[in-house]
PDB file of N, CA and C in Angstrom:
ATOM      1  N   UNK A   1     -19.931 -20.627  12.090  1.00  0.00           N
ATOM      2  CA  UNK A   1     -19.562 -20.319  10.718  1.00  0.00           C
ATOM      3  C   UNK A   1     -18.699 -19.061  10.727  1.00  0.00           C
ATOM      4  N   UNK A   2     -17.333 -18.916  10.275  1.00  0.00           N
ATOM      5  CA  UNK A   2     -16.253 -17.848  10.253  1.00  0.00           C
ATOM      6  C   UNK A   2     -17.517 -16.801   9.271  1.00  0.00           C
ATOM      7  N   UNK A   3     -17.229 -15.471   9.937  1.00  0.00           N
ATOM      8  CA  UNK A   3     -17.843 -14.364   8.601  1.00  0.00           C
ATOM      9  C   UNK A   3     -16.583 -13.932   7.716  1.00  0.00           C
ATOM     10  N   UNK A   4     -16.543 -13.364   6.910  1.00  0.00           N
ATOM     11  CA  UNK A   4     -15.515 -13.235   5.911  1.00  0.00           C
ATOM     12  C   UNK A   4     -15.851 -11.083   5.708  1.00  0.00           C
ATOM     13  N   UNK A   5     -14.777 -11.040   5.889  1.00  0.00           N
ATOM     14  CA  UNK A   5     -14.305  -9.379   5.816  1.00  0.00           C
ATOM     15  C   UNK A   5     -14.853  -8.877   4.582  1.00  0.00           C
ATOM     16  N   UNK A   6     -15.439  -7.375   4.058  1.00  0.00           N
ATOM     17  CA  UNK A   6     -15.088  -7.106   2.665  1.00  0.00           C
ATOM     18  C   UNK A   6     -13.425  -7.298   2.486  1.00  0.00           C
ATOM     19  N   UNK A   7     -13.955  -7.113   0.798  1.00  0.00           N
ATOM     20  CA  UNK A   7     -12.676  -7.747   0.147  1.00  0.00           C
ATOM     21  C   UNK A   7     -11.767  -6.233   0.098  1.00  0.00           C
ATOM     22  N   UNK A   8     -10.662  -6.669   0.059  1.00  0.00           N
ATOM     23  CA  UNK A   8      -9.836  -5.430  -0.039  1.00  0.00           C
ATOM     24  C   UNK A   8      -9.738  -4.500  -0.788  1.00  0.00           C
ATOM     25  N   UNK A   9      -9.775  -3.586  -0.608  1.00  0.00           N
ATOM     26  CA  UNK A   9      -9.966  -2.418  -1.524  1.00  0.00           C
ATOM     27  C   UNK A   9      -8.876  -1.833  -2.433  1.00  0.00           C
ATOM     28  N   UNK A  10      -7.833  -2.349  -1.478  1.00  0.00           N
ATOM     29  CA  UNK A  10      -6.306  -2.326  -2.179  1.00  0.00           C
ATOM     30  C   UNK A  10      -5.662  -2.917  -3.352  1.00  0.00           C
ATOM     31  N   UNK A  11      -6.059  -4.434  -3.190  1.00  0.00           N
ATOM     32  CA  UNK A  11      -6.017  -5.230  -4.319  1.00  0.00           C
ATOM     33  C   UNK A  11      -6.394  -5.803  -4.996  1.00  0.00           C
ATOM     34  N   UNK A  12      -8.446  -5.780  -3.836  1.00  0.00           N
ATOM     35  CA  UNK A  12      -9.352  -6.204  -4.633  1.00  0.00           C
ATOM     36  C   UNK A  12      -9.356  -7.930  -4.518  1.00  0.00           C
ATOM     37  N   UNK A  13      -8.432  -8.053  -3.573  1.00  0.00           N
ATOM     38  CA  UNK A  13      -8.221  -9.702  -3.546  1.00  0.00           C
ATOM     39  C   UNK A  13      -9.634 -10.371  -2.388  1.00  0.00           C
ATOM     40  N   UNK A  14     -10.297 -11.304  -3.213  1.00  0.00           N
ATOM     41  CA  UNK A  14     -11.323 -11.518  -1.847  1.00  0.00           C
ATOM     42  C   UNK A  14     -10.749 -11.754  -0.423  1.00  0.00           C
ATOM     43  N   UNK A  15     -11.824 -11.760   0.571  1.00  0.00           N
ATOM     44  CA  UNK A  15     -11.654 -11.499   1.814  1.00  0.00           C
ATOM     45  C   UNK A  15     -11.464 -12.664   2.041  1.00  0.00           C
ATOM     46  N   UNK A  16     -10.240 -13.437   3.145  1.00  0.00           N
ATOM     47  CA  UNK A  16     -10.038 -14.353   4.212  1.00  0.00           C
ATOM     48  C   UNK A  16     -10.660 -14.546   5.307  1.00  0.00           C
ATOM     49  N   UNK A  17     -11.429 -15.707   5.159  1.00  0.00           N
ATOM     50  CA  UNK A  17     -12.363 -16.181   6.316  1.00  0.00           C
ATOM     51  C   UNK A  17     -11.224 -16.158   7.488  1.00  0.00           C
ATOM     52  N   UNK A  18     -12.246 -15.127   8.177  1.00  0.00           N
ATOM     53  CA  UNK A  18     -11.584 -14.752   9.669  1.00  0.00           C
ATOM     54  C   UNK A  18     -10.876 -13.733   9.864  1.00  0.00           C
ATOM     55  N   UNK A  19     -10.290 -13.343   8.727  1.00  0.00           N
ATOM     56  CA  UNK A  19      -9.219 -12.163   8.572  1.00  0.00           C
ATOM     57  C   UNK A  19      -9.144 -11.080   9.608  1.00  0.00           C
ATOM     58  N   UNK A  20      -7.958 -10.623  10.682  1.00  0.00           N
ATOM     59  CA  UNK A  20      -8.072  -9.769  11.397  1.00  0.00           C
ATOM     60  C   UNK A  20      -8.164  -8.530  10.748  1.00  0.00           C
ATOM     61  N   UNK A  21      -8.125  -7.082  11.746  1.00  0.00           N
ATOM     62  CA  UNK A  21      -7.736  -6.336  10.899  1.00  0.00           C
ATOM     63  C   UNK A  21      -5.977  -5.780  11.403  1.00  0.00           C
ATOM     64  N   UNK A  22      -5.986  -6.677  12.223  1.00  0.00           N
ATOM     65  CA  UNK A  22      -4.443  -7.015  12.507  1.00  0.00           C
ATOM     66  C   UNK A  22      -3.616  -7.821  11.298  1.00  0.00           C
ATOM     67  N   UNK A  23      -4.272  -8.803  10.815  1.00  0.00           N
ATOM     68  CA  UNK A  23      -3.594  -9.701   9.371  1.00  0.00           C
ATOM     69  C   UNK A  23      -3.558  -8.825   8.108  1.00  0.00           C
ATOM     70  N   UNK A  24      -4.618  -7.765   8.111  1.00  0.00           N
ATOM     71  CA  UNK A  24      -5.293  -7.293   6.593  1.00  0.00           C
ATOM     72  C   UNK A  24      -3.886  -6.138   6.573  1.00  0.00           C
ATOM     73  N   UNK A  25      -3.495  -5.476   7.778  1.00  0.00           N
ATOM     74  CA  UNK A  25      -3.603  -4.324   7.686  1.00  0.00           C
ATOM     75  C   UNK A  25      -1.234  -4.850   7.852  1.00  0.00           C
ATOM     76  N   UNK A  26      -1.077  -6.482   8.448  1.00  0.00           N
ATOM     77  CA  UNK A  26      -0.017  -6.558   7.851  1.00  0.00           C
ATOM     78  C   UNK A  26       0.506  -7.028   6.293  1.00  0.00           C
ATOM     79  N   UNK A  27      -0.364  -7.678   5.723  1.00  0.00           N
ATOM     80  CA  UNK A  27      -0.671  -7.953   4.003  1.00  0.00           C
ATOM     81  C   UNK A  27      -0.276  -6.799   3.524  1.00  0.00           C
ATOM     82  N   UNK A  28      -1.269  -5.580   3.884  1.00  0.00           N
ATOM     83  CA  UNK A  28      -1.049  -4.730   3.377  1.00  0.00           C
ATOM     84  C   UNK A  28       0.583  -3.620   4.004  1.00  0.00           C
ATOM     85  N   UNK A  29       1.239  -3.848   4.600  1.00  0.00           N
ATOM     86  CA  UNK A  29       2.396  -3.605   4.911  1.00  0.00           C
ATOM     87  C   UNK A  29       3.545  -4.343   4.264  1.00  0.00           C
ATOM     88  N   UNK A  30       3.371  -5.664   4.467  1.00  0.00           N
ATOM     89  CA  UNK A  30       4.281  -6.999   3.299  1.00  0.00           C
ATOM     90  C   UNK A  30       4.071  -6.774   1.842  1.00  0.00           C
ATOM     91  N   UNK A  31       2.803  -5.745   1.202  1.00  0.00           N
ATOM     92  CA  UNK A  31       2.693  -5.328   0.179  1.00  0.00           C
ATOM     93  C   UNK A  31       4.085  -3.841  -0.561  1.00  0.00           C
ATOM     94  N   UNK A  32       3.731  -3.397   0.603  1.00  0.00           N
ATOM     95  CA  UNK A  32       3.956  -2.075   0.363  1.00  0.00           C
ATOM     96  C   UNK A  32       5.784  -2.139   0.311  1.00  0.00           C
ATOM     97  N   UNK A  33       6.242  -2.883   1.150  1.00  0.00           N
ATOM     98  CA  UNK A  33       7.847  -2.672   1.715  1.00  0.00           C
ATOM     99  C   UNK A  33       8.113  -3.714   0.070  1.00  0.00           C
ATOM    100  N   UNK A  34       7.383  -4.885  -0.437  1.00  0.00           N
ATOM    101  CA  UNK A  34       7.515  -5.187  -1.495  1.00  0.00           C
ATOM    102  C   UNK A  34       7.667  -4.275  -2.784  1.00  0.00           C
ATOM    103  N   UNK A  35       6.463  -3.940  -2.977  1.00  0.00           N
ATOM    104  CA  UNK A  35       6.499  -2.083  -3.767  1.00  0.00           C
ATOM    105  C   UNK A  35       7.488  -1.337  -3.351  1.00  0.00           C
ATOM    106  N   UNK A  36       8.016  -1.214  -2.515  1.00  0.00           N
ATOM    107  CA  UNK A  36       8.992  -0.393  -1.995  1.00  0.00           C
ATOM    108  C   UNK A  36      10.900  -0.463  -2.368  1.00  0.00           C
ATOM    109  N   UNK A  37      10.960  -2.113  -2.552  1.00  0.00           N
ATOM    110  CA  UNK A  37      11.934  -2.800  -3.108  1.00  0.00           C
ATOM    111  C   UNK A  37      12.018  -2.537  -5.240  1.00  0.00           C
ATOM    112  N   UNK A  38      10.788  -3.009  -5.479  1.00  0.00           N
ATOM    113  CA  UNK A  38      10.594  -2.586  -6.891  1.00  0.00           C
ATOM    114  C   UNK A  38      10.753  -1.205  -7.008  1.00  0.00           C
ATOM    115  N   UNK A  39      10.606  -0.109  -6.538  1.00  0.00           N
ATOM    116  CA  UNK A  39      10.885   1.250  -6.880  1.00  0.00           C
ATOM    117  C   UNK A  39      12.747   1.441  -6.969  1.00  0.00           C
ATOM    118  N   UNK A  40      13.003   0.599  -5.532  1.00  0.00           N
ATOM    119  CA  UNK A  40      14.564   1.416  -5.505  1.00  0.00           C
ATOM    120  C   UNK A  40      15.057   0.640  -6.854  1.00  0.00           C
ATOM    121  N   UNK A  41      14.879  -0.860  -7.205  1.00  0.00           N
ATOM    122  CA  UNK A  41      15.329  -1.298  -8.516  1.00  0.00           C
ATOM    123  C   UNK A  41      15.178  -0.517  -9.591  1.00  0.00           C
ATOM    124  N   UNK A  42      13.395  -0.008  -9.597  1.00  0.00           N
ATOM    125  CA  UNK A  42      13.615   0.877 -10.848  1.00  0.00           C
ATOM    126  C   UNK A  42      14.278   1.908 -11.251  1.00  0.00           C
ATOM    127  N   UNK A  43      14.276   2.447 -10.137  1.00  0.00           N
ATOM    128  CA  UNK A  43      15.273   4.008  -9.586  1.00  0.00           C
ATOM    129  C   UNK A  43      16.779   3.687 -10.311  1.00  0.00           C
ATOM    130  N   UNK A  44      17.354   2.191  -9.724  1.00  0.00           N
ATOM    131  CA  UNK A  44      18.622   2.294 -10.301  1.00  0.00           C
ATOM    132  C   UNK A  44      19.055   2.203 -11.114  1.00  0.00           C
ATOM    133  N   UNK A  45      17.703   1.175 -12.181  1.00  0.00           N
ATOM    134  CA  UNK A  45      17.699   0.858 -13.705  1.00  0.00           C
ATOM    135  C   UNK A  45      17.376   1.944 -14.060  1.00  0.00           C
ATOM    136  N   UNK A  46      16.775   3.558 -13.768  1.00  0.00           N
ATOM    137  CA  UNK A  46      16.850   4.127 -14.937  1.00  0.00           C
ATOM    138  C   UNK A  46      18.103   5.061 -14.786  1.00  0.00           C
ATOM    139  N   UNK A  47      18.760   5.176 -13.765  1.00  0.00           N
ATOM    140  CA  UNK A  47      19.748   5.940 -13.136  1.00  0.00           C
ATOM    141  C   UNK A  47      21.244   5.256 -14.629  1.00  0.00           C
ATOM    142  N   UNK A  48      21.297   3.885 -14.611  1.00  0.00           N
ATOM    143  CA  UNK A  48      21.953   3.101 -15.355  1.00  0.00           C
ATOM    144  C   UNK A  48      22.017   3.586 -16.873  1.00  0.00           C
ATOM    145  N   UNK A  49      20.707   3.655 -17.209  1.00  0.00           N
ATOM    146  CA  UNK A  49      19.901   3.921 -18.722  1.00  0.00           C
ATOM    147  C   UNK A  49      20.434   5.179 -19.078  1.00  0.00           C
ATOM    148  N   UNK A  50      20.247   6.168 -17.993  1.00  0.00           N
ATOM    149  CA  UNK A  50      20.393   7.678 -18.480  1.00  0.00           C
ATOM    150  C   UNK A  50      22.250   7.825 -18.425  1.00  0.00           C
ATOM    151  N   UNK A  51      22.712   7.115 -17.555  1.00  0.00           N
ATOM    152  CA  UNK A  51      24.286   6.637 -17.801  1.00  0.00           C
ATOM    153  C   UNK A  51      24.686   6.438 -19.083  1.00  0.00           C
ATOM    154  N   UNK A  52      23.791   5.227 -19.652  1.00  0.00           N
ATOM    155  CA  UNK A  52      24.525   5.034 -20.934  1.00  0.00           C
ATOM    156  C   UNK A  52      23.813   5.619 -21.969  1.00  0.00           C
ATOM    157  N   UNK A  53      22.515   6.617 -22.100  1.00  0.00           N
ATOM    158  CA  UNK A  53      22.632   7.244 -23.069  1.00  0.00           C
ATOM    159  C   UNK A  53      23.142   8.551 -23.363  1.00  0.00           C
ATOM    160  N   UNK A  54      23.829   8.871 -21.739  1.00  0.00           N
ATOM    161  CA  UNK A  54      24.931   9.692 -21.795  1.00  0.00           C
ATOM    162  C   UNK A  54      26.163   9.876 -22.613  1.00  0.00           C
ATOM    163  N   UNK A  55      26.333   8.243 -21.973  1.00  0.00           N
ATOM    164  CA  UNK A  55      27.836   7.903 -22.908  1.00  0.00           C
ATOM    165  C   UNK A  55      27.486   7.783 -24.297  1.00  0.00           C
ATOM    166  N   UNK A  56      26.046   7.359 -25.196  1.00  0.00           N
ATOM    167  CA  UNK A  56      25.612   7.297 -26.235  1.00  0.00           C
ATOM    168  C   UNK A  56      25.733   8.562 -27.049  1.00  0.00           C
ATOM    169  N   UNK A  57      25.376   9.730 -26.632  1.00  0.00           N
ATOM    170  CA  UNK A  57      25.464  10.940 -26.688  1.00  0.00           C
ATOM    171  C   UNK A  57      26.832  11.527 -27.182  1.00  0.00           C
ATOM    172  N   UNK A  58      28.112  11.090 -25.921  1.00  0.00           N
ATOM    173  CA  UNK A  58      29.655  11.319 -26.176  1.00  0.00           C
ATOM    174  C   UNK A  58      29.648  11.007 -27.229  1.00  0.00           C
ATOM    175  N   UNK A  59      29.684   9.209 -27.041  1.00  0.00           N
ATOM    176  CA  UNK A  59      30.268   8.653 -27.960  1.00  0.00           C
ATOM    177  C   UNK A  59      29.718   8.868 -29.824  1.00  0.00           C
ATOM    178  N   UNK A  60      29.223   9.746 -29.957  1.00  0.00           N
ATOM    179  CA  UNK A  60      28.324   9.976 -30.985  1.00  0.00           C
ATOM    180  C   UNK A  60      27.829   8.678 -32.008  1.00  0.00           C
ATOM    181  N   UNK A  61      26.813   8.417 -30.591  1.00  0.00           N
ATOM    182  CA  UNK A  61      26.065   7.196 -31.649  1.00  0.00           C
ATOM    183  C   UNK A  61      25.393   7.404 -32.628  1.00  0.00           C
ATOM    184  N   UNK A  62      25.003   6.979 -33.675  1.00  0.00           N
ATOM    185  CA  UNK A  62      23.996   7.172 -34.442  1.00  0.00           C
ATOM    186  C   UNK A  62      22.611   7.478 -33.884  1.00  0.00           C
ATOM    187  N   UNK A  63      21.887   8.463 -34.850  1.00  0.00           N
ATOM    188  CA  UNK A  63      20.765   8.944 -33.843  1.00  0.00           C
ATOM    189  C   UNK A  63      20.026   8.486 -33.649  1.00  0.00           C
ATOM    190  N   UNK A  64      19.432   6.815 -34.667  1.00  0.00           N
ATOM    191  CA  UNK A  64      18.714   6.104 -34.294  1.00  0.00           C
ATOM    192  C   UNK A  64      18.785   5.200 -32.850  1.00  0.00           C
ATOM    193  N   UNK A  65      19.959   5.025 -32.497  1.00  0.00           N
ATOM    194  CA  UNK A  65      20.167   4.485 -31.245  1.00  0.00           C
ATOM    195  C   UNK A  65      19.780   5.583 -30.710  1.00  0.00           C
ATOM    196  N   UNK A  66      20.282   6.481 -30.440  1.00  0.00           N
ATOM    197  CA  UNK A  66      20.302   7.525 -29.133  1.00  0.00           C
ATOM    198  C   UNK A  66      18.731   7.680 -29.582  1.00  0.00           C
ATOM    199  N   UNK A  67      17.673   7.661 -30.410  1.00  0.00           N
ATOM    200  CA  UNK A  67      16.550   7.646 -30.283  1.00  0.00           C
ATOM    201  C   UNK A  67      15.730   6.753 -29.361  1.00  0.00           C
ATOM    202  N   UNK A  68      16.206   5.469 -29.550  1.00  0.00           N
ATOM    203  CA  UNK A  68      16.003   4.326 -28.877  1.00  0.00           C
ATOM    204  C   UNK A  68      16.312   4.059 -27.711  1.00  0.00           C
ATOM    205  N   UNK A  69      17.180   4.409 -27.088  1.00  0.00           N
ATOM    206  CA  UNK A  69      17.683   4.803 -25.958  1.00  0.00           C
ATOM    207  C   UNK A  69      16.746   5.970 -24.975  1.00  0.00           C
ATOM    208  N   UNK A  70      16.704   6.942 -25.810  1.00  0.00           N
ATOM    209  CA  UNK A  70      15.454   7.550 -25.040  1.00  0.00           C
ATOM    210  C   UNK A  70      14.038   7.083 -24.649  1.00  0.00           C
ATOM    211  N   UNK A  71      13.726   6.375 -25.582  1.00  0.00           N
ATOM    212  CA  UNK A  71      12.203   5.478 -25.725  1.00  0.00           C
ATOM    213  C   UNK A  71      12.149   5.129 -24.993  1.00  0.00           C
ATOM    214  N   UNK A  72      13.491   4.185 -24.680  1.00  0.00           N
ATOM    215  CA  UNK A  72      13.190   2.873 -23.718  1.00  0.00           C
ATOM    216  C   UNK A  72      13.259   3.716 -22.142  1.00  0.00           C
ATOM    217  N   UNK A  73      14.012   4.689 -22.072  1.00  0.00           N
ATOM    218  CA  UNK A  73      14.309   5.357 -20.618  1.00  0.00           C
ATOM    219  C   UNK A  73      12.751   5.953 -20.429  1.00  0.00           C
ATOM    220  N   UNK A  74      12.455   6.753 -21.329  1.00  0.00           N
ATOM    221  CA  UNK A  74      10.384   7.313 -21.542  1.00  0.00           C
ATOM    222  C   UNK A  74       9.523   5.944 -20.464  1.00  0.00           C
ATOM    223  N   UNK A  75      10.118   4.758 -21.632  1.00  0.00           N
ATOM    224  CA  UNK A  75       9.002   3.412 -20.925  1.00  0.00           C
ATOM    225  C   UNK A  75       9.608   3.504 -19.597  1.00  0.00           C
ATOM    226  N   UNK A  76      10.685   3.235 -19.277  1.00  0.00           N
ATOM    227  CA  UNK A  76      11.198   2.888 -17.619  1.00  0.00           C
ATOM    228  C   UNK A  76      10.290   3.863 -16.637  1.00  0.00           C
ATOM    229  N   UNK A  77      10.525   5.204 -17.119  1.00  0.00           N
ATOM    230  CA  UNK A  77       9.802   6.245 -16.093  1.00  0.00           C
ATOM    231  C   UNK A  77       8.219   6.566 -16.172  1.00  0.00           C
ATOM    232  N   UNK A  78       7.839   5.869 -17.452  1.00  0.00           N
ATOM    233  CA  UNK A  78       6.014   5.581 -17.277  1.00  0.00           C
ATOM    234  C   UNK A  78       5.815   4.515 -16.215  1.00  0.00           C
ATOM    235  N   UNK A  79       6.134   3.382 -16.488  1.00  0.00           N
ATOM    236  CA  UNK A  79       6.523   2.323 -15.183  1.00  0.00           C
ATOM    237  C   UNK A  79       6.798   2.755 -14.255  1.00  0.00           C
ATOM    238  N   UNK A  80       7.521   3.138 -13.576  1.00  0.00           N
ATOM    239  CA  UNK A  80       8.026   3.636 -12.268  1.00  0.00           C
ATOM    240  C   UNK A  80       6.992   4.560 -11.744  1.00  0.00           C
ATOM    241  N   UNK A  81       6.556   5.643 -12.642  1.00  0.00           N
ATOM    242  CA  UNK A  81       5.292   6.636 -12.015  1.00  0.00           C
ATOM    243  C   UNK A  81       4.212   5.981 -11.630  1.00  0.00           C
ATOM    244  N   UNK A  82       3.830   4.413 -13.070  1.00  0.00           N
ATOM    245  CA  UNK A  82       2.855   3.579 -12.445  1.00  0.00           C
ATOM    246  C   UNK A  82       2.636   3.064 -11.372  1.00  0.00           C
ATOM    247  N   UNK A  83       4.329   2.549 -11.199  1.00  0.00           N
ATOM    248  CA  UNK A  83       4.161   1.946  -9.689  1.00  0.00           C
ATOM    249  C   UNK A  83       4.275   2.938  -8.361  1.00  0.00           C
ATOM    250  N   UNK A  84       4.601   3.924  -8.797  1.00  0.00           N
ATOM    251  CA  UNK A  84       4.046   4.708  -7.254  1.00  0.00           C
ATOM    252  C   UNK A  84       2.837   5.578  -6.970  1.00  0.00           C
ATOM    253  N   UNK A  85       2.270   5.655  -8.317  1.00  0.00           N
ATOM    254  CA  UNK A  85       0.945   5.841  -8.102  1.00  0.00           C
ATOM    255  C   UNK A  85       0.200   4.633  -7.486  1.00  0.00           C
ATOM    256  N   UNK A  86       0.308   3.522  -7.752  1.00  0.00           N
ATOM    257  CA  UNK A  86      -0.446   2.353  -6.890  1.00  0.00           C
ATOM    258  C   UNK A  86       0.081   2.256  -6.101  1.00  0.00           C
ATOM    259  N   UNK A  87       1.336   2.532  -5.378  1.00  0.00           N
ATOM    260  CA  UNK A  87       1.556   2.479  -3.695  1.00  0.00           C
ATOM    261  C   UNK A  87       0.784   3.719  -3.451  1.00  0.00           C
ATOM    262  N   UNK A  88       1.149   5.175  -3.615  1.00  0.00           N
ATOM    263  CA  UNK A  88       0.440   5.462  -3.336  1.00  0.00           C
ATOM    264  C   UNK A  88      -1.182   5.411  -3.036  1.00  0.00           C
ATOM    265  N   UNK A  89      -1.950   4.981  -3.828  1.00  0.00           N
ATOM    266  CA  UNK A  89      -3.339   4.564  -3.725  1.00  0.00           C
ATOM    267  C   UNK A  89      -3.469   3.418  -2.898  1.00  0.00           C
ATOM    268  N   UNK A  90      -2.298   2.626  -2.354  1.00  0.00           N
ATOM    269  CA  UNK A  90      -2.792   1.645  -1.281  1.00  0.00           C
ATOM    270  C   UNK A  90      -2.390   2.218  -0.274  1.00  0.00           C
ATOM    271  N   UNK A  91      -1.238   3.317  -0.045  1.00  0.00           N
ATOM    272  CA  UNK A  91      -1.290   4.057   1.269  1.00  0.00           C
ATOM    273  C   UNK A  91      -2.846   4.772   1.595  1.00  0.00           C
ATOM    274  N   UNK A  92      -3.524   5.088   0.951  1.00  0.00           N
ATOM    275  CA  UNK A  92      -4.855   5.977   0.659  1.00  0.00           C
ATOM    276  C   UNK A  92      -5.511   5.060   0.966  1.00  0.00           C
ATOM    277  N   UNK A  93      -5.815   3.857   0.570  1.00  0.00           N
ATOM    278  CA  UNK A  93      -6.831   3.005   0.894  1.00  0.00           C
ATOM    279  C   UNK A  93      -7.606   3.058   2.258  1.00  0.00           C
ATOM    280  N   UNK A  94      -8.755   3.003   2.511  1.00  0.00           N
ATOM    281  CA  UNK A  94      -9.018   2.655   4.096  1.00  0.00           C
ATOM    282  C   UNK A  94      -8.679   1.231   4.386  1.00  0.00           C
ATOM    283  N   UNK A  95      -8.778   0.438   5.655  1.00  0.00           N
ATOM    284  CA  UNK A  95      -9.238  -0.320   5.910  1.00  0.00           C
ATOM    285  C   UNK A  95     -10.123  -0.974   5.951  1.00  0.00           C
ATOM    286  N   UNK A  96     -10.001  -2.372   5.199  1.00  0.00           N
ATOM    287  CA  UNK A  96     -11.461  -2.898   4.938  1.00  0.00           C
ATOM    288  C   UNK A  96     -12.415  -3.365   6.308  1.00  0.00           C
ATOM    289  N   UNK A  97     -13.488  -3.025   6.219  1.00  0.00           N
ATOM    290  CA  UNK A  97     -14.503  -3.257   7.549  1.00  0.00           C
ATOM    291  C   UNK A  97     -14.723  -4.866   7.245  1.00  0.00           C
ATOM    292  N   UNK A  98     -14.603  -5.072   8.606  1.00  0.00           N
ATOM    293  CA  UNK A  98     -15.344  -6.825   8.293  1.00  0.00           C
ATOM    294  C   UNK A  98     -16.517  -6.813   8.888  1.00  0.00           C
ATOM    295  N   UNK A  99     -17.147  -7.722   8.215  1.00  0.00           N
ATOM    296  CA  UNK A  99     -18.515  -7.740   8.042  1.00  0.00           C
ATOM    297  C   UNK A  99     -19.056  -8.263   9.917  1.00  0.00           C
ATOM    298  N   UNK A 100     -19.976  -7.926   9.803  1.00  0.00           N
ATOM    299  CA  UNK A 100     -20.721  -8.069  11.847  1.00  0.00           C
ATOM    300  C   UNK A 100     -21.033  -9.523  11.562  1.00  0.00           C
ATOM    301  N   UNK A 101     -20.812  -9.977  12.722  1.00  0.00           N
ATOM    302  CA  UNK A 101     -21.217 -11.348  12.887  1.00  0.00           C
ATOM    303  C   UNK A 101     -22.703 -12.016  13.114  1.00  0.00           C
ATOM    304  N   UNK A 102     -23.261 -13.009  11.912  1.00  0.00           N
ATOM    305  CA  UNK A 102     -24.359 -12.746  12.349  1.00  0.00           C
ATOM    306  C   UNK A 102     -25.542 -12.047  11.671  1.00  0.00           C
ATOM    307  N   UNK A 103     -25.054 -11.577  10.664  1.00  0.00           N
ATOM    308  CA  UNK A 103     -26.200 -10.591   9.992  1.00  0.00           C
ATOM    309  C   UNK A 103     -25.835 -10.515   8.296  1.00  0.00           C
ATOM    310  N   UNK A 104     -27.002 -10.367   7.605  1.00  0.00           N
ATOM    311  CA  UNK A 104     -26.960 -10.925   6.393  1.00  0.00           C
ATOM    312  C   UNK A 104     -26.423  -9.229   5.384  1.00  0.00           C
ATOM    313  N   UNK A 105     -26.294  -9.333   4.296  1.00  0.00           N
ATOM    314  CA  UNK A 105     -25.847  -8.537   3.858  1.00  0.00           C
ATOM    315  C   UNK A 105     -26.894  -7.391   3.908  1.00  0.00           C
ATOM    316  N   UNK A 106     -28.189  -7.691   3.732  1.00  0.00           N
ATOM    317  CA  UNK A 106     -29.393  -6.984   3.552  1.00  0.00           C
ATOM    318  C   UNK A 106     -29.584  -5.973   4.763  1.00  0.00           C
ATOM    319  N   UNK A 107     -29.222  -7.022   5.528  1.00  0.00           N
ATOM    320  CA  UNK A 107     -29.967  -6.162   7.399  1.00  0.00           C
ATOM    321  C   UNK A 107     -29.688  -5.356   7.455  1.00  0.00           C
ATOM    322  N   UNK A 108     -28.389  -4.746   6.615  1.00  0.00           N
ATOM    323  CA  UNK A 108     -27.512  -3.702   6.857  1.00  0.00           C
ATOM    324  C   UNK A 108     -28.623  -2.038   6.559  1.00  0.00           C
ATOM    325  N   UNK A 109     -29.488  -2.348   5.375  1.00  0.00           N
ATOM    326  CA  UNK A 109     -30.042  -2.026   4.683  1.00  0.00           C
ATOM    327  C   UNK A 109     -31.627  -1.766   5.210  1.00  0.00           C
ATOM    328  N   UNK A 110     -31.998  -2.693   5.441  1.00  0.00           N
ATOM    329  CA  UNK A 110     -33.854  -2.856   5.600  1.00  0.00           C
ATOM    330  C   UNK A 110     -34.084  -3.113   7.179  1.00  0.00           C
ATOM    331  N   UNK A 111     -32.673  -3.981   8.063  1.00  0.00           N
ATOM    332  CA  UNK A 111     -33.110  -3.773   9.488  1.00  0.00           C
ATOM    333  C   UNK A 111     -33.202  -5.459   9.642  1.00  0.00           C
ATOM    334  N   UNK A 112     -33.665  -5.602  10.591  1.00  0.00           N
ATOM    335  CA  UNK A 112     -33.594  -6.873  10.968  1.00  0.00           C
ATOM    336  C   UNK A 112     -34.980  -7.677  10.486  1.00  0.00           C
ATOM    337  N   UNK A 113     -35.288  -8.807   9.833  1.00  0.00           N
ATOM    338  CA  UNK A 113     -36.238  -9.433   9.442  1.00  0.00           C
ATOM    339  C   UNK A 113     -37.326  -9.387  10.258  1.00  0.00           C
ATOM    340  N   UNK A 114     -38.604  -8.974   9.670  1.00  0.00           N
ATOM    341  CA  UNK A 114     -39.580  -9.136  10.749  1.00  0.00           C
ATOM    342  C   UNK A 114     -39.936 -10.756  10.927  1.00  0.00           C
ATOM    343  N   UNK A 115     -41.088 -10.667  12.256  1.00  0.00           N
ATOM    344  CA  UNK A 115     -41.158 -12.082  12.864  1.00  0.00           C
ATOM    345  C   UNK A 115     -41.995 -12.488  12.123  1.00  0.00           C
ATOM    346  N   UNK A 116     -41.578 -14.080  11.934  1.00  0.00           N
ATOM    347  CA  UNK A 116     -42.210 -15.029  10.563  1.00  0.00           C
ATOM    348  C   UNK A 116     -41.976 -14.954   9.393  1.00  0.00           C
ATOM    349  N   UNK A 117     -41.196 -14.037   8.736  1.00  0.00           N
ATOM    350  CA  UNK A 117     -40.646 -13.569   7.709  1.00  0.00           C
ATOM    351  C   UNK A 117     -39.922 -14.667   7.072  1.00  0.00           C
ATOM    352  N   UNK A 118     -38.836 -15.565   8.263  1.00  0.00           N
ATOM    353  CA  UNK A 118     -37.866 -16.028   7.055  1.00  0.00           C
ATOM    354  C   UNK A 118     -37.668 -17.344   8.699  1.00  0.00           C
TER     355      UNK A 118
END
């Protein structure tokens, strides 16, 4: 019978029967370079944003736009902090321990069943 790893702490996704900590620990690398792609996008979308409420600014838009314009650049960079606070916290993560082969969740706890017990 495969034992099954705790579940990840990173994403919280249950554990894969069998899971190395060679597989867990590339998931969690294919995660991160993913996260890593979404940042430089966001980076350039707000780089873009603050462009044109630059030119919003010149061009003396009305201030309700140039209000709006700020809002939306506010939301971009709450997002963006979000998402590198959760890379960060999966760089932080430990590695999840997989469970010993063989032994029930309890044993861990009370020891090995006495004889006739079970």
């Amino acid at each position: 019978m495969p034992t099954l790893s705790a579940p990840d702490p990173a994403t919280g996704a249950p554990a894969k029967a069998g899971a190395t900590p060679a597989a867990l620990a590339a998931d969690r690398a294919a995660l991160l370079t993913e996260l890593d792609l979404y940042l430089a996008e966001g980076d350039r979308l707000i780089r873009q944003a603050e462009m044109l409420r630059g030119a919003m600014e010149r061009a003396e838009a009305p201030e309700g736009h140039r209000l709006l314009a700020t809002q939306v650049l506010l939301a971009l960079d709450r997002l963006q902090l979000g998402m590198r606070r959760h890379r960060a916290a999966l760089e932080a993560a430990s590695e999840p321990v997989p469970a010993a082969a063989g032994r029930r969740p309890w044993q861990g706890w009370f020891g090995p069943p006495a004889r006739g017990s079970i």
